[in-house]
Protein backbone atom coordinates (compact mmCIF):
# COMPACT_ATOMS: atom_id res chain seq x y z
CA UNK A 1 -34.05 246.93 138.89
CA UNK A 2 -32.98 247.68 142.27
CA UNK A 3 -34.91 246.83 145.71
CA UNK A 4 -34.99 249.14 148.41
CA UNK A 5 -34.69 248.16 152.08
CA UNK A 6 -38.34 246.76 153.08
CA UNK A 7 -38.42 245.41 149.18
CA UNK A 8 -35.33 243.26 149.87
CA UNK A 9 -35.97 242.71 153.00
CA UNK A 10 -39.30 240.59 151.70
CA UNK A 11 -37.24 238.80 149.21
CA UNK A 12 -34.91 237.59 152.00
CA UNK A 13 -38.60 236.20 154.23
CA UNK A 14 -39.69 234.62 151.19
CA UNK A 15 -36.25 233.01 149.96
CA UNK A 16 -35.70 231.54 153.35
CA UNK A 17 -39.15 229.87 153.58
CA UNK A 18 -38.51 228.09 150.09
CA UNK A 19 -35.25 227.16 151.91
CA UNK A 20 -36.79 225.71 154.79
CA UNK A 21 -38.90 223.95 152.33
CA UNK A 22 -42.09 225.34 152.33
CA UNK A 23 -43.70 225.05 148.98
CA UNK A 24 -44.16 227.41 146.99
CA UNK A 25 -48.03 227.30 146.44
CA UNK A 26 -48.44 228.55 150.19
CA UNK A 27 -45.70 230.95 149.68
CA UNK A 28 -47.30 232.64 146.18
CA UNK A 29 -50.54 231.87 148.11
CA UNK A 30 -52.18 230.61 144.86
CA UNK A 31 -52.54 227.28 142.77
CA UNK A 32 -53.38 226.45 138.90
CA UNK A 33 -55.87 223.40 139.41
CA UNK A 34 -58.15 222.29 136.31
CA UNK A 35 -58.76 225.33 133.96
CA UNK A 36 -58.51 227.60 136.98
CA UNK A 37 -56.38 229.14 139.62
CA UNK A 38 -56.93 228.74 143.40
CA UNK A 39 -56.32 230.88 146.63
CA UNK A 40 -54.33 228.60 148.94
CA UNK A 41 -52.62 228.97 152.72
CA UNK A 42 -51.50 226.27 155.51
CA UNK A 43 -54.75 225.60 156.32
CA UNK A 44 -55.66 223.87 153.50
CA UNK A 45 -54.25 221.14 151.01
CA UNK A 46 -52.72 222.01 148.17
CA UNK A 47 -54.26 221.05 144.86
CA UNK A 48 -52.41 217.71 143.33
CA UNK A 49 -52.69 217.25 139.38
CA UNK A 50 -53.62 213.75 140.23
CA UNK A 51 -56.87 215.10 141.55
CA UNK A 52 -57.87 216.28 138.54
CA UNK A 53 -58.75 213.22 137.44
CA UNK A 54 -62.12 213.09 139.98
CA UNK A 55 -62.97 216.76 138.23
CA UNK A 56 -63.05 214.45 134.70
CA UNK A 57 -64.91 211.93 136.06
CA UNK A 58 -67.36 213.88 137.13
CA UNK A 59 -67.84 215.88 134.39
CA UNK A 60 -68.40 213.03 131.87
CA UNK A 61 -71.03 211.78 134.07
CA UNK A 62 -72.62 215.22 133.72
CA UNK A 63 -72.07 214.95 129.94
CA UNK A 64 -73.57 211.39 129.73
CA UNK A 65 -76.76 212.75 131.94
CA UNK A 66 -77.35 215.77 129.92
CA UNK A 67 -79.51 218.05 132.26
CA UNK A 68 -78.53 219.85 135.19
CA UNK A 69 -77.05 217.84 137.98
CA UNK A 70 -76.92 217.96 141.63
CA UNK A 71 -73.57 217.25 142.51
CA UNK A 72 -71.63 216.21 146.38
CA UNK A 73 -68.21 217.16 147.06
CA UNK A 74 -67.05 216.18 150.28
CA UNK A 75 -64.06 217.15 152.28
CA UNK A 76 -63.67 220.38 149.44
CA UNK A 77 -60.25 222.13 150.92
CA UNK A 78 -59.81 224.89 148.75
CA UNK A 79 -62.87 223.95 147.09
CA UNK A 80 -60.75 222.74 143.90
CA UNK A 81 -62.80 219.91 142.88
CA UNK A 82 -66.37 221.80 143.11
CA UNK A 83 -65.46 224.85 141.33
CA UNK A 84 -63.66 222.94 138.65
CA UNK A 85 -66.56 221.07 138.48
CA UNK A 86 -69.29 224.10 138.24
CA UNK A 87 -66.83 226.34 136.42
CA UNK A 88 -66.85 223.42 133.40
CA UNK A 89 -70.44 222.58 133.70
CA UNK A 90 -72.72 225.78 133.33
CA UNK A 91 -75.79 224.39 134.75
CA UNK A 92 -74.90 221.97 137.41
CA UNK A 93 -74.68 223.14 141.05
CA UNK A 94 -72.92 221.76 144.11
CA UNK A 95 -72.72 221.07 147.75
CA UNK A 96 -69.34 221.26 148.90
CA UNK A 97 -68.83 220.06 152.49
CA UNK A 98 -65.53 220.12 154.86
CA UNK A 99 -65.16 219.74 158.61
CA UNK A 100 -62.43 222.58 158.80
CA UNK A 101 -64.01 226.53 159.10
CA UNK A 102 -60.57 227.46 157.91
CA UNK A 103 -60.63 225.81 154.85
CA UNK A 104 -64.37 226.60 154.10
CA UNK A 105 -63.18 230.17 154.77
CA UNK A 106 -60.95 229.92 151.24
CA UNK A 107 -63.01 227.71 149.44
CA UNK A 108 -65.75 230.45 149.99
CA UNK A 109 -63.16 232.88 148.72
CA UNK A 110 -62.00 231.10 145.66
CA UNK A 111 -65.91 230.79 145.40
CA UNK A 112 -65.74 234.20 145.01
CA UNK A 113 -63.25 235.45 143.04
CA UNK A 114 -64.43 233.00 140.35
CA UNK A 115 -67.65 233.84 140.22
CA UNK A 116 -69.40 230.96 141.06
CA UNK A 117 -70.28 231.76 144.82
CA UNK A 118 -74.31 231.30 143.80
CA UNK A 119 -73.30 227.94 142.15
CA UNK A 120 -71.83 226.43 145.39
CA UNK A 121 -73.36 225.62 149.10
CA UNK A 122 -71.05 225.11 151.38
CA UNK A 123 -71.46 223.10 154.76
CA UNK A 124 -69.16 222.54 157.37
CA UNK A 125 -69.41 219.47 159.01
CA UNK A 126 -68.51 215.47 158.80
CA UNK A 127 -69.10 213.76 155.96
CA UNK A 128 -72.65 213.43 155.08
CA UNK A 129 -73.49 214.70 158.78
CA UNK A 130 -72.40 218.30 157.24
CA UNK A 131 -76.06 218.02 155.41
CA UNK A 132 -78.36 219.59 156.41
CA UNK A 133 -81.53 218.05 155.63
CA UNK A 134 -81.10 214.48 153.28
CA UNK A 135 -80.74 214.80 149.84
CA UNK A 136 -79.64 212.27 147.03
CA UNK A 137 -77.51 213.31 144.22
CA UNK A 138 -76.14 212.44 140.71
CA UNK A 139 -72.69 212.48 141.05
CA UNK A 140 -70.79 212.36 144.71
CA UNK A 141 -66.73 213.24 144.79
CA UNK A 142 -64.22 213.36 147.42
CA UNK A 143 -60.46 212.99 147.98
CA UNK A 144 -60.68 212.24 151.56
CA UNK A 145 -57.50 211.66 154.01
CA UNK A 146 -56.12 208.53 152.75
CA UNK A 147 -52.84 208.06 154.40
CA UNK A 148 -52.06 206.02 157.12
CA UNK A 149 -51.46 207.32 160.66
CA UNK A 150 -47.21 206.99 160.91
CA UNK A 151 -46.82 206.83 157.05
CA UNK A 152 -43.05 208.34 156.84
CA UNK A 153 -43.89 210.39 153.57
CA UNK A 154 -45.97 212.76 156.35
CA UNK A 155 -42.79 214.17 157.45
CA UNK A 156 -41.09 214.50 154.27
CA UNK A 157 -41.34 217.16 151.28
CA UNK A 158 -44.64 219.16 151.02
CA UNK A 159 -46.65 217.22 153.27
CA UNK A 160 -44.51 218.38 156.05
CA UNK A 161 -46.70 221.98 155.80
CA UNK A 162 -50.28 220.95 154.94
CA UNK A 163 -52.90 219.98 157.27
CA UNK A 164 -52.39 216.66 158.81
CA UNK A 165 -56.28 216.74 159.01
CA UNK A 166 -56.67 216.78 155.30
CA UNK A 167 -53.45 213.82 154.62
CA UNK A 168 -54.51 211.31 157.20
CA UNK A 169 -56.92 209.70 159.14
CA UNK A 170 -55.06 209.04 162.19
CA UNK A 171 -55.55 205.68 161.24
CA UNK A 172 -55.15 202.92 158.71
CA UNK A 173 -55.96 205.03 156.28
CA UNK A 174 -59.36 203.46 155.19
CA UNK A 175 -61.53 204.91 158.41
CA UNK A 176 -62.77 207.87 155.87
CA UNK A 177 -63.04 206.01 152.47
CA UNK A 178 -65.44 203.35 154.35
CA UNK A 179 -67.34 206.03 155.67
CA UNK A 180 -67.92 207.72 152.52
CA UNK A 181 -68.77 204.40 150.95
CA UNK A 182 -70.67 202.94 153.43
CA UNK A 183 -73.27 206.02 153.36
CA UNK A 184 -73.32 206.64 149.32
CA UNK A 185 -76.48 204.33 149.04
CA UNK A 186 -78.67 206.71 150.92
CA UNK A 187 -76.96 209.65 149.00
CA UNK A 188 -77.20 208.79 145.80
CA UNK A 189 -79.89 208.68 142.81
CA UNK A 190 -80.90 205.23 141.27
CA UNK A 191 -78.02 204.92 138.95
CA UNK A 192 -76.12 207.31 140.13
CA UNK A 193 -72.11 207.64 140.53
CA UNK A 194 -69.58 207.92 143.75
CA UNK A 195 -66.21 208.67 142.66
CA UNK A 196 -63.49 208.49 145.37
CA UNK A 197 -59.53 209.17 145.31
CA UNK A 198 -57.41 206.88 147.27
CA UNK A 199 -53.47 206.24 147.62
CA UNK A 200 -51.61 204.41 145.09
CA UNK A 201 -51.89 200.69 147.33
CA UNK A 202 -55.45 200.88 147.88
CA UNK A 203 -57.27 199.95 145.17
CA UNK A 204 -58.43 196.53 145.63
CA UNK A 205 -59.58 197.32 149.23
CA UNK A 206 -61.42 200.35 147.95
CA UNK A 207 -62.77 197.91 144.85
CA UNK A 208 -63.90 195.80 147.85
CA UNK A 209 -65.78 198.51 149.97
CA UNK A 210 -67.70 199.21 147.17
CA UNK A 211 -68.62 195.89 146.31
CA UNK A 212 -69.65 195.46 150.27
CA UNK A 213 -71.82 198.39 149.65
CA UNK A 214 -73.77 196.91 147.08
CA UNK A 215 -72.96 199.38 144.66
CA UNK A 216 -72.30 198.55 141.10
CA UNK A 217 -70.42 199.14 137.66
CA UNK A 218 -66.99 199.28 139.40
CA UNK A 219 -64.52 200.93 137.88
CA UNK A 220 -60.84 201.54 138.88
CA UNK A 221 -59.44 204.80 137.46
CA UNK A 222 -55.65 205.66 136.37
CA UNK A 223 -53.96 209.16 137.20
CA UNK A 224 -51.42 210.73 134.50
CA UNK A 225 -48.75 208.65 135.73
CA UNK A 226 -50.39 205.42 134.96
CA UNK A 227 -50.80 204.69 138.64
CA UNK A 228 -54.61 203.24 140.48
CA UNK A 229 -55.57 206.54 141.92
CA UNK A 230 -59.36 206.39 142.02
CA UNK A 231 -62.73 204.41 142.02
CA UNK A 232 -65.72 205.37 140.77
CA UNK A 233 -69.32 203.07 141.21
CA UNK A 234 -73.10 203.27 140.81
CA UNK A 235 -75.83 202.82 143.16
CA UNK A 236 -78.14 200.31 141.77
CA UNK A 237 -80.91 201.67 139.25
C-alpha cells in the first residue's frame, strides 16, 4: 500500500515523536486500562497496569458489601480508576474528583464514550475540598502524586511528557497521601475502606499515616511485580 504526500507526511510527525520519546499512548491518543480502553493526551497521566490493582481492591469490597455502593475517587486523570470501577460493578456509582479542568475534560469524555456518564459525578477541586456538600462513602480510592520533588526518574522515560502535577507533589512526596489520610475519617462509613497507591519505598510510612489516623485493618497490597504498591484500611465500625 502506498502513501500519498499528506499520508506520509503524517507518518514522518508521528515517527519522529516516538523518536523523541514520546510514548506512544499520547501519540495513539488512547490506553487499554482494566477491561476497558481510555482517551488519553499530555494533560493527563497515563494509565499504569500497577494501578489496576486499586480497581480490584475496590471491587472486592463492593463484592463483600453486596448492595450498591457509594464510591470516592480522588485525583481521577483520565478517570481510569472510576470507570473501571462502575463499568465492573453495575449498581455502584461514583464521585470522581481532580484539581485539573483539563483532565476532568477527558475523564468526562471517556465518561462518555463508555457509557457510564450518568454513573459518574465529577468535581474539580482539591481533595475532599472538590465536594461539594459532605458526604461519607463505602469505599474511597486514589493514586495521588507520590514522587518526590527532584526525584531523577521525572526527567527520564515517559514521565518526561506527563503532567508533573499528577507525578509529584513538589515535595517529599507524602504532602498528598497525608492529606488524603488525614481526612478519610470524616469521609468514610463506619467500617468502611480507603485504599491508596503509593511508590515502591513508601509503605511503612503510609502503614504509619494510617495507623496515626486511627483507622484500622491495615493492609499492605502487592502490584504484579511483587512490589508494596498500595494500602488499603478501615475506619472504625
Amino acid at each position: 500500500m502506498l502513501l500519498n504526500k499528506s499520508a506520509y507526511q503524517a507518518w514522518q510527525q508521528l515517527e519522529q515523536r516516538r523518536v523523541n520519546g514520546e510514548p506512544i499512548a499520547y501519540i495513539l491518543g488512547k490506553k487499554g486500562f482494566h477491561a476497558i480502553e481510555l482517551m488519553v493526551a499530555p494533560g493527563v497521566l497515563i494509565p499504569r497496569p500497577e494501578t489496576e490493582l486499586l480497581v480490584d481492591i475496590a471491587l472486592d469490597e463492593i463484592g463483600r458489601i453486596k448492595r450498591p455502593c457509594q464510591i470516592l475517587d480522588m485525583g481521577t486523570g483520565s478517570g481510569a480508576i472510576a470507570l473501571a470501577i462502575v463499568s465492573a460493578s453495575a449498581h455502584s456509582v461514583i464521585v470522581a474528583t481532580d484539581q485539573s479542568p483539563e483532565a476532568l475534560a477527558i475523564a468526562k469524555i471517556n465518561a462518555q464514550n463508555l457509557h457510564l456518564d450518568n454513573r459518574v459525578q465529577f468535581f474539580q477541586g482539591d481533595w475532599y475540598a472538590a465536594l461539594t456538600q459532605h458526604r461519607q462513602f463505602d469505599v474511597i480510592v486514589s493514586n495521588p502524586p507520590y514522587i518526590a520533588n527532584g526525584d531523577p526518574h521525572l526527567t527520564q522515560g515517559d514521565l518526561r511528557f506527563e503532567p508533573a502535577s499528577a507525578l509529584t507533589d513538589y515535595a517529599s512526596g507524602f504532602s498528598c497521601l497525608k492529606t488524603i489520610i488525614a481526612g478519610a475519617n470524616s469521609h468514610l462509613l463506619p467500617g468502611a475502606l480507603l485504599a491508596v497507591e503509593h511508590g515502591f519505598d513508601q509503605s511503612e510510612a503510609v502503614v504509619c499515616l494510617m495507623k496515626d489516623a486511627g483507622l484500622q485493618d491495615i493492609q499492605v497490597h502487592l502490584d504484579l511485580a511483587g512490589h508494596k504498591r498500595a494500602v488499603s484500611a478501615r475506619k472504625m465500625p
